[in-house]
N, C-alpha and C. Protein backbone atom coordinates (compact mmCIF):
# COMPACT_ATOMS: atom_id res chain seq x y z
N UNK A 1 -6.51 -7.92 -5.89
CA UNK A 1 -6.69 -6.93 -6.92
C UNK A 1 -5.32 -6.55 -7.45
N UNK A 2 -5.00 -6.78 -9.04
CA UNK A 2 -4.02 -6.24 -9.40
C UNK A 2 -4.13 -4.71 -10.09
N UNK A 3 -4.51 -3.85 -9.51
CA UNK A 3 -4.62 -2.68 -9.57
C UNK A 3 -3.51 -1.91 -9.54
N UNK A 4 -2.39 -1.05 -9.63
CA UNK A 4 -1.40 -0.71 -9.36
C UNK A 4 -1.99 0.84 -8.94
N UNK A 5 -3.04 1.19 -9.46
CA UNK A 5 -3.07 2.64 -8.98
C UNK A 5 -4.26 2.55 -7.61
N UNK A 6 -4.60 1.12 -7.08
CA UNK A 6 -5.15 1.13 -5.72
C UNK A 6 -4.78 -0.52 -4.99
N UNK A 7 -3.59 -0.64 -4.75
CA UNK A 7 -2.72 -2.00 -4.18
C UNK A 7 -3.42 -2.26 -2.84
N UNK A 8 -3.43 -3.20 -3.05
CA UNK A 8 -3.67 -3.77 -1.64
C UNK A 8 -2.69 -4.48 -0.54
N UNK A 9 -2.43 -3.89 0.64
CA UNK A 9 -1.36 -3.90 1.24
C UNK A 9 -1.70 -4.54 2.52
N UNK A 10 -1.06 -5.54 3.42
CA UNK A 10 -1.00 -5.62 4.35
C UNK A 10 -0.82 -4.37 5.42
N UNK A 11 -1.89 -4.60 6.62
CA UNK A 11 -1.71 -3.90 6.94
C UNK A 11 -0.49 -3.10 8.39
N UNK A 12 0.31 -3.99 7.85
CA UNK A 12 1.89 -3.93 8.77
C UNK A 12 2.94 -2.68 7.79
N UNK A 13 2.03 -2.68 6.90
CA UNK A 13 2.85 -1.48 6.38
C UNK A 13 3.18 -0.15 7.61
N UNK A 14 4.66 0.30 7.58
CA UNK A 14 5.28 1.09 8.11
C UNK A 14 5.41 2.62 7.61
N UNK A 15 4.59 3.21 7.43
CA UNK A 15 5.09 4.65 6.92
C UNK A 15 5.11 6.24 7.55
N UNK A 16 6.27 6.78 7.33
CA UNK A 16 6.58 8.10 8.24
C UNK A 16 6.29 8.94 7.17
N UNK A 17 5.55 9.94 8.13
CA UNK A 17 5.03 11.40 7.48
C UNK A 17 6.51 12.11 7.93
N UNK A 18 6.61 12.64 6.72
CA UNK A 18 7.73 14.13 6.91
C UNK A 18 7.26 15.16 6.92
N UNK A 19 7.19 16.33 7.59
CA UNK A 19 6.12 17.41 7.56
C UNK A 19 6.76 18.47 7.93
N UNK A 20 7.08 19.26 6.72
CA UNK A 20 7.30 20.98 6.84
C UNK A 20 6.73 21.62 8.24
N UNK A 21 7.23 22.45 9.00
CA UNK A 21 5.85 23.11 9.98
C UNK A 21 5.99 24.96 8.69
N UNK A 22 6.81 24.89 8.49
CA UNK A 22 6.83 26.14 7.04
C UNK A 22 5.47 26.30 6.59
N UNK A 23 4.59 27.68 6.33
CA UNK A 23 3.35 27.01 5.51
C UNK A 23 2.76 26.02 5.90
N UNK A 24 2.71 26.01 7.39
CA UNK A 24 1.95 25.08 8.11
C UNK A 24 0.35 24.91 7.61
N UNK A 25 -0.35 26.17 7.53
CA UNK A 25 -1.50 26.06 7.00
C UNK A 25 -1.95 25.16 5.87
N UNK A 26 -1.07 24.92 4.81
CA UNK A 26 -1.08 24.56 3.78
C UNK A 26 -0.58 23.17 4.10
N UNK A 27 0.36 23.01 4.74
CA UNK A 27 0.79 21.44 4.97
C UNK A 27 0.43 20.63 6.28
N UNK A 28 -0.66 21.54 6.83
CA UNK A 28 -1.53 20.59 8.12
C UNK A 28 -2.49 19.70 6.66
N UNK A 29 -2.84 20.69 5.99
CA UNK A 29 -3.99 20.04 5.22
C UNK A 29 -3.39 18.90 3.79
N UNK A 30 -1.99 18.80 3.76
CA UNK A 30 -1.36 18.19 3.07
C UNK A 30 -1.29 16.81 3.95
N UNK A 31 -0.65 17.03 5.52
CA UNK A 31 -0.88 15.79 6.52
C UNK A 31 -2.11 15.01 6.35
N UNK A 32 -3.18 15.95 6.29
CA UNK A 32 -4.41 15.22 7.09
C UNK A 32 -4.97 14.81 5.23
N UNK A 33 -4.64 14.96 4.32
CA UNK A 33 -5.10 14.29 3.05
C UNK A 33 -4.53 13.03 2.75
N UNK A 34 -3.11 13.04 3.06
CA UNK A 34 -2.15 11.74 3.02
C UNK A 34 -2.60 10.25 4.22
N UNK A 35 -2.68 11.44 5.53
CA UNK A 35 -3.22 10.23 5.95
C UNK A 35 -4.36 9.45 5.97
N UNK A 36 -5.83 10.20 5.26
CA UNK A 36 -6.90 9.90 5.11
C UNK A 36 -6.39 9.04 4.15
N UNK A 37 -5.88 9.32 2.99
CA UNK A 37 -5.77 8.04 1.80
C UNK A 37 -4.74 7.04 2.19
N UNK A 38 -4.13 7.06 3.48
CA UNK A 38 -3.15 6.18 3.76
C UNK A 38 -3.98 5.11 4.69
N UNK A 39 -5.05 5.74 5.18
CA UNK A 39 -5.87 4.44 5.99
C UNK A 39 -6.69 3.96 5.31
N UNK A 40 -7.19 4.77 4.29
CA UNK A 40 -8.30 4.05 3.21
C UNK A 40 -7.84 3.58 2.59
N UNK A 41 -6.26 3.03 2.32
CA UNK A 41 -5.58 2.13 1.45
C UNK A 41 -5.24 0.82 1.81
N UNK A 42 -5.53 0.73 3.71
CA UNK A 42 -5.45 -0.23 3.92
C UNK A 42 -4.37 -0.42 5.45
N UNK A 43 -3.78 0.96 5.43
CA UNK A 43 -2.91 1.04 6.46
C UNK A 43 -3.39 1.43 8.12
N UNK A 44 -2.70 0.81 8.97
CA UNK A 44 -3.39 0.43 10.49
C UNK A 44 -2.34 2.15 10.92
N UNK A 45 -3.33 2.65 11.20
CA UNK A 45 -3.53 4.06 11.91
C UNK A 45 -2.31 4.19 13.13
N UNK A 46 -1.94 2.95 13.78
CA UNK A 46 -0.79 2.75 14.37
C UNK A 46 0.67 2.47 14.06
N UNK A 47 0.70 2.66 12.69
CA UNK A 47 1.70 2.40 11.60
C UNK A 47 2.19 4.04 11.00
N UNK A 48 1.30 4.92 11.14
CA UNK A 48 1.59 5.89 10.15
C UNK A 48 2.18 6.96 11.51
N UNK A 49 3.20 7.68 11.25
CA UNK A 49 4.10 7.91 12.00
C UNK A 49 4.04 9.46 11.88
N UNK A 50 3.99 10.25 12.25
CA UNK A 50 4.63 11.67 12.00
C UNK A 50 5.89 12.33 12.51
N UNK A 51 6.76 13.16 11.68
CA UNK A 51 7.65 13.98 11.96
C UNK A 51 7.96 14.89 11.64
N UNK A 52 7.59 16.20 12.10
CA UNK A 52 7.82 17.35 11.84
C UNK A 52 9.15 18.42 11.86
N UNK A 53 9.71 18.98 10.80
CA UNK A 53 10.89 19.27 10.51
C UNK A 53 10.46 20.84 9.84
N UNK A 54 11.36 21.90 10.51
CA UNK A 54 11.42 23.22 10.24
C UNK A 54 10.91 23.71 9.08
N UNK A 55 11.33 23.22 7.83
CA UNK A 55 10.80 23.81 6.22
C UNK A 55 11.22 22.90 5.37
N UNK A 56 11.01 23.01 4.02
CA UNK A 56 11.56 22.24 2.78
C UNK A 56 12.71 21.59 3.25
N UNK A 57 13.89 23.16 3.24
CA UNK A 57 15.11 22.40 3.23
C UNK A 57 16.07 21.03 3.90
N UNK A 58 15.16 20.96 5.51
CA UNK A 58 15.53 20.13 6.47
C UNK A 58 14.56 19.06 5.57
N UNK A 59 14.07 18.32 4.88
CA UNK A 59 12.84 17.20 4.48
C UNK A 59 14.18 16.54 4.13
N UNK A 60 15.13 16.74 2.95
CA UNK A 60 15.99 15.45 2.57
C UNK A 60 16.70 14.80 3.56
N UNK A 61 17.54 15.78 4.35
CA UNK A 61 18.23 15.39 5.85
C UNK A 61 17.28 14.60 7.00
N UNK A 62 16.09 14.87 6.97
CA UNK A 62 15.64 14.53 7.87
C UNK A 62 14.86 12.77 6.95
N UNK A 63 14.77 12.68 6.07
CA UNK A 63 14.02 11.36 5.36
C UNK A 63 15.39 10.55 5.17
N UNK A 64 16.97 11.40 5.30
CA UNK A 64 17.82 10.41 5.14
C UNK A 64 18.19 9.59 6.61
N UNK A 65 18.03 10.60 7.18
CA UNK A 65 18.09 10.06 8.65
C UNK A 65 17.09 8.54 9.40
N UNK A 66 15.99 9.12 8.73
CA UNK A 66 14.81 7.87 8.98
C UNK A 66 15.14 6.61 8.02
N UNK A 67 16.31 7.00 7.06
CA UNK A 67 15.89 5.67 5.65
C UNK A 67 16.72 4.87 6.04
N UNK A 68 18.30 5.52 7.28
CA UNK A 68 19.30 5.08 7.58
C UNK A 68 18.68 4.55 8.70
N UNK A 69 18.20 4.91 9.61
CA UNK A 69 17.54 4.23 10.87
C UNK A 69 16.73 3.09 10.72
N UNK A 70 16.00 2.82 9.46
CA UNK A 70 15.05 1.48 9.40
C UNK A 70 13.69 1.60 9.91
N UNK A 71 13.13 1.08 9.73
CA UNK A 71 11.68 1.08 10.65
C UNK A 71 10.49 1.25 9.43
N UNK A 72 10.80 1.46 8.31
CA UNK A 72 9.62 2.41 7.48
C UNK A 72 9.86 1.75 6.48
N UNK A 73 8.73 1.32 5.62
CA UNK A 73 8.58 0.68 4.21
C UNK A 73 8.52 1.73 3.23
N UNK A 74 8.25 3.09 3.75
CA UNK A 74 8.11 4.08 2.99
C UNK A 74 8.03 5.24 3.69
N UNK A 75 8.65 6.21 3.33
CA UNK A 75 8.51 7.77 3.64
C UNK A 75 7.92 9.02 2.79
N UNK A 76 6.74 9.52 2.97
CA UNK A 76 6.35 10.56 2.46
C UNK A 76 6.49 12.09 3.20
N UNK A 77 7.48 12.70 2.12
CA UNK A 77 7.48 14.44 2.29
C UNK A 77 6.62 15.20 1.83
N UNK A 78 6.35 16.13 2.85
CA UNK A 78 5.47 16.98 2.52
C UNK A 78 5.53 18.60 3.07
N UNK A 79 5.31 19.38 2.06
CA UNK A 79 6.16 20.71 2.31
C UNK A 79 5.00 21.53 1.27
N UNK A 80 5.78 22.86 1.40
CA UNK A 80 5.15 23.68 0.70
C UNK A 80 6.16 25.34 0.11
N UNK A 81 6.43 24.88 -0.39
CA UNK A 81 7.43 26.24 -1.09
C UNK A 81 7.38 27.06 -2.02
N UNK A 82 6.36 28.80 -1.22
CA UNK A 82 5.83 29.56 -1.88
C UNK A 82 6.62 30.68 -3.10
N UNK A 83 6.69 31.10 -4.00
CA UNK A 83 7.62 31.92 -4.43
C UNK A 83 7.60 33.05 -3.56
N UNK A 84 8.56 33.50 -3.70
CA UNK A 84 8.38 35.43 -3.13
C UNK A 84 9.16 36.15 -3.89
N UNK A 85 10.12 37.27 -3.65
CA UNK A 85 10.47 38.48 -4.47
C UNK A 85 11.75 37.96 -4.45
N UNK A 86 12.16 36.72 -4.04
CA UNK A 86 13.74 36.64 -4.34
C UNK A 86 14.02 35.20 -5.02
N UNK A 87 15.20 34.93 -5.40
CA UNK A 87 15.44 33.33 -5.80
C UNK A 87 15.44 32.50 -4.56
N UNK A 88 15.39 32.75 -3.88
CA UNK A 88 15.28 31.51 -2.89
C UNK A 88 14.12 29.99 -3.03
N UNK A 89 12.92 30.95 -3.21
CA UNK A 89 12.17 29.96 -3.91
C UNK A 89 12.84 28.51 -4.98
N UNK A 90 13.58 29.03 -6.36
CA UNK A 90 14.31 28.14 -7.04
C UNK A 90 15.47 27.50 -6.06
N UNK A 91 16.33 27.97 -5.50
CA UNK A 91 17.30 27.55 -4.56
C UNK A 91 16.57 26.16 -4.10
N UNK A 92 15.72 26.66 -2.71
CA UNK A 92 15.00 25.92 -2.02
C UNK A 92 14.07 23.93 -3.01
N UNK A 93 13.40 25.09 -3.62
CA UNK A 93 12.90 23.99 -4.13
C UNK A 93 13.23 22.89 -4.88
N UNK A 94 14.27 23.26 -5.89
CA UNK A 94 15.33 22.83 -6.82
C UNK A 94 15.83 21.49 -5.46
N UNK A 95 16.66 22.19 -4.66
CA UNK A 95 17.35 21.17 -3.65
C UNK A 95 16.90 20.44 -2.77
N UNK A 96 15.54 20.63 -2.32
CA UNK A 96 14.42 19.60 -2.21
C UNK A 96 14.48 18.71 -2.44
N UNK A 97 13.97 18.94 -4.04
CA UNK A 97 13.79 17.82 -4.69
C UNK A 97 14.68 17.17 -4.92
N UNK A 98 15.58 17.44 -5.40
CA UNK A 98 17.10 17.05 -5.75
C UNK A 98 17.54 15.49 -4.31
N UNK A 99 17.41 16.55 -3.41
CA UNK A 99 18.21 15.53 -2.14
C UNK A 99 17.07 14.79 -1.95
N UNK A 100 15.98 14.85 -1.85
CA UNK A 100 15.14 13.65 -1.71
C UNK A 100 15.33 12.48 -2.88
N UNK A 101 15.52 12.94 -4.36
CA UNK A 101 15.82 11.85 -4.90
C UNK A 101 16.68 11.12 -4.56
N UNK A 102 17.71 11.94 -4.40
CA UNK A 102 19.53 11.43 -3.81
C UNK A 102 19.38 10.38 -2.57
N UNK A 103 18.35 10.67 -1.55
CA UNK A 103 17.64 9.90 -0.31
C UNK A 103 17.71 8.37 -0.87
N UNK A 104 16.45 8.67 -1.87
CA UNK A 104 15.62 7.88 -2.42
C UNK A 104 16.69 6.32 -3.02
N UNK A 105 17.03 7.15 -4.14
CA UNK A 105 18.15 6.23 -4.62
C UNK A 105 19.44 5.58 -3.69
N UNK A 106 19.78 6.65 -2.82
CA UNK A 106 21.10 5.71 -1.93
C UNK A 106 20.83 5.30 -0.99
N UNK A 107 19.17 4.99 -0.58
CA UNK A 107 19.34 4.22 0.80
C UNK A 107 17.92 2.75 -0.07
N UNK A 108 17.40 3.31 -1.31
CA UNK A 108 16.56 1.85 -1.48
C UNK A 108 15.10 2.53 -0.79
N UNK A 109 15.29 3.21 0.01
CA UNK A 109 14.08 3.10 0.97
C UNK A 109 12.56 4.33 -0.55
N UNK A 110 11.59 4.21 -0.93
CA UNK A 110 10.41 4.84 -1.55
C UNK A 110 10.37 6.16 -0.71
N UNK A 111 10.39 7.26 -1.10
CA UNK A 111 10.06 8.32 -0.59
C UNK A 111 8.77 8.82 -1.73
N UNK A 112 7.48 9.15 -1.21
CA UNK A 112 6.79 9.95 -1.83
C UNK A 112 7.01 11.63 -1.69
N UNK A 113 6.64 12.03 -2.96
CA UNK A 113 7.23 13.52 -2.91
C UNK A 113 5.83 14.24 -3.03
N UNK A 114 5.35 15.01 -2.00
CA UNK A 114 4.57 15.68 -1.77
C UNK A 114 4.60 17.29 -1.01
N UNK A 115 5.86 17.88 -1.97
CA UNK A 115 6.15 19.18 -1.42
C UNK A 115 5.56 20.05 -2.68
N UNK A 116 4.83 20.67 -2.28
CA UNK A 116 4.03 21.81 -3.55
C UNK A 116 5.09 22.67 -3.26
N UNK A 117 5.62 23.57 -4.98
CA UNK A 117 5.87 24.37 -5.20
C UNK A 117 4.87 25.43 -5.87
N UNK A 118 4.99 26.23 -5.36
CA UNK A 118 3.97 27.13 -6.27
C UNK A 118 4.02 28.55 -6.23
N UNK A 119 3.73 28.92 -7.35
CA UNK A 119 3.62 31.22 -7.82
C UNK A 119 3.04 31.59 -6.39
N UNK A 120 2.14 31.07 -5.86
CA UNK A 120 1.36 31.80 -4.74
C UNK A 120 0.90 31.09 -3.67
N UNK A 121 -0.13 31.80 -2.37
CA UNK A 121 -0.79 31.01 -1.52
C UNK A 121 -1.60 30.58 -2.18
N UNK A 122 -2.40 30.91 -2.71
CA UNK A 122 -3.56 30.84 -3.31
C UNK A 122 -3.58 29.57 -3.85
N UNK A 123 -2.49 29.40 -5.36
CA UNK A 123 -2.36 28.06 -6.29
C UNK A 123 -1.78 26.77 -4.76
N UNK A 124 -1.30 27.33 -3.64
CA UNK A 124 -0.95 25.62 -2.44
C UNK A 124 -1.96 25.73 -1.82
N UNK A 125 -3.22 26.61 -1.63
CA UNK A 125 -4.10 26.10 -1.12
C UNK A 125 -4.98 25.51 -1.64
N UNK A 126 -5.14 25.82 -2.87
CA UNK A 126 -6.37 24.82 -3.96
C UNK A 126 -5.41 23.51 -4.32
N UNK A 127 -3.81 23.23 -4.36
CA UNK A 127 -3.46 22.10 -4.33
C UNK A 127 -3.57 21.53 -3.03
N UNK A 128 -3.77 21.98 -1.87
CA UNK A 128 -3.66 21.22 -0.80
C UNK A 128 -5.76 21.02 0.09
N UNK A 129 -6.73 21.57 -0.76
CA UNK A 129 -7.86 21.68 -0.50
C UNK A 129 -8.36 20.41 -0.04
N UNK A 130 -8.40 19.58 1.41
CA UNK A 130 -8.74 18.48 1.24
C UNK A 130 -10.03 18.09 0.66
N UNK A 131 -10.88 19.22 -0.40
CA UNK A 131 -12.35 18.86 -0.89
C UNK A 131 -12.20 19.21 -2.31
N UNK A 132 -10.38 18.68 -2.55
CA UNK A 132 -10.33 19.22 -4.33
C UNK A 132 -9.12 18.16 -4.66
N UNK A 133 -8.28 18.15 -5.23
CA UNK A 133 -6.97 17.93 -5.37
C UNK A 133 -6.11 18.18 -4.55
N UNK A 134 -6.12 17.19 -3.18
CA UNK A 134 -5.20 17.54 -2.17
C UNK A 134 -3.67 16.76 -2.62
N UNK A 135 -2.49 17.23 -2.51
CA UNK A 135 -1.67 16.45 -3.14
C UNK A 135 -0.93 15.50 -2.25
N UNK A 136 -2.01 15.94 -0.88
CA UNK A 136 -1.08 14.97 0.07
C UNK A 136 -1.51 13.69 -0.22
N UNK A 137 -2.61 13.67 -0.53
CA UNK A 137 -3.55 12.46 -1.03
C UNK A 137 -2.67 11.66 -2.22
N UNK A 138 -2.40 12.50 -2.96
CA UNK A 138 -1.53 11.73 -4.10
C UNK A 138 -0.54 11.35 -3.64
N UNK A 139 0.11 12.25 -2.37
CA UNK A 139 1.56 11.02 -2.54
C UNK A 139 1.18 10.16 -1.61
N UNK A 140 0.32 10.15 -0.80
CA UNK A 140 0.06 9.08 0.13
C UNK A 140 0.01 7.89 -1.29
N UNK A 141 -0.73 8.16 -2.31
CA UNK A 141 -1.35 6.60 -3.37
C UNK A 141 0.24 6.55 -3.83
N UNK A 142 0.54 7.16 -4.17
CA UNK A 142 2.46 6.88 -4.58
C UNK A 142 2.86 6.53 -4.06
N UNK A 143 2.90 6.73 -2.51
CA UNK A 143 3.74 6.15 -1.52
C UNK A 143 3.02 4.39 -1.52
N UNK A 144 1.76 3.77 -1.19
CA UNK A 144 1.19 2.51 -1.07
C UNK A 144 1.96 2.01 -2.56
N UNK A 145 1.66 2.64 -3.67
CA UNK A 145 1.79 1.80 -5.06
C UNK A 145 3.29 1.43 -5.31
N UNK A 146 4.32 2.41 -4.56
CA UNK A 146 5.67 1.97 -4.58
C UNK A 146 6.16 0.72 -3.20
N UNK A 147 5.48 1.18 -2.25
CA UNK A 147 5.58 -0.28 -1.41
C UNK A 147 4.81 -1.44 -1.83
N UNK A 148 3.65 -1.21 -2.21
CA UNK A 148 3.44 -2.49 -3.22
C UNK A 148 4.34 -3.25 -4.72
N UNK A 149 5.00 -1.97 -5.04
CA UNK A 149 6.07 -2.40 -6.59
C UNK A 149 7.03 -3.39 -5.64
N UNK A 150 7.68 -2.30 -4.13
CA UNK A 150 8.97 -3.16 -3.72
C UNK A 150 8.31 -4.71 -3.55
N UNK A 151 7.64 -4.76 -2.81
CA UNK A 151 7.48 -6.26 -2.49
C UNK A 151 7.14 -7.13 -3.36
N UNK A 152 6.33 -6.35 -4.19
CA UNK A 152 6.27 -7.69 -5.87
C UNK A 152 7.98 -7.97 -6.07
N UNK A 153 8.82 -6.91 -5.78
CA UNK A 153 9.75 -7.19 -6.51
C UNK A 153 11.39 -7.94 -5.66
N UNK A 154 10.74 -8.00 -4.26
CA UNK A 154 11.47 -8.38 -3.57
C UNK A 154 11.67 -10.08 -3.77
N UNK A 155 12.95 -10.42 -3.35
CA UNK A 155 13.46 -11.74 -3.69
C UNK A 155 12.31 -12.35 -2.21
């Protein structure tokens, strides 16, 4: 199937969960959406890896660490970074994202980005609802469709 938005992958695919314990509530149910669409994509349940890291900010440090170590065709982060009454929220989230791209680009290795930012609990729990728009689910399909791009595109 040349599908790009449902690839079909061997199932030796390698992929590590990065996982906030921050807003754990919100990102247990971000885990358990990613990995449901990560085995229904084709991936062997003994492949998908977890690692759990303090909050947002530790996700880039800790996905650069895994991209430098090897082992993983792909890494998906997953977090959750609520606003509150101060800037930290922008701080936080801004540099998130930021160093995961920075990850992304200087080691080669696909990182899916699955850290909700959001105004409230409320708006990360209807994004993280595994019986609605869970977004762990989405980056899990981001994460398969970019290890499927690398290897089309590998020599």
């Amino acid at each position: 199937m040349n599908d790009p938005e449902h690839p079909e992958l061997p199932a030796d695919v390698r992929v590590t969960l990065v996982v906030a314990r921050f807003n754990r509530s919100i990102t247990d149910h971000l885990m358990a959406g990613c990995r449901e669409a990560l085995l229904a994509g084709g991936v062997d349940a003994s492949r998908v890896r977890v690692l759990r890291v303090p909050g947002a900010w530790e996700l880039p440090l800790a996905c650069r660490m895994l991209a430098r170590q090897g082992g993983q065709d792909v890494i998906v982060a997953l977090g959750a970074v609520v606003r509150g009454e101060t800037a930290h929220f922008d701080f936080i989230s801004a540099e998130c994202a930021a160093g995961l791209q920075r990850v992304m680009l200087d080691t080669g290795v696909p990182i899916a980005f699955g850290v909700l930012t959001t105004e409230n609990g409320e708006q990360a729990m209807e994004r993280a609802d595994p019986k609605r728009r869970n977004k762990g689910r989405e980056a899990a399909l981001a994460a398969l469709e970019m290890v499927a791009l690398g290897r089309r595109l590998s020599p």
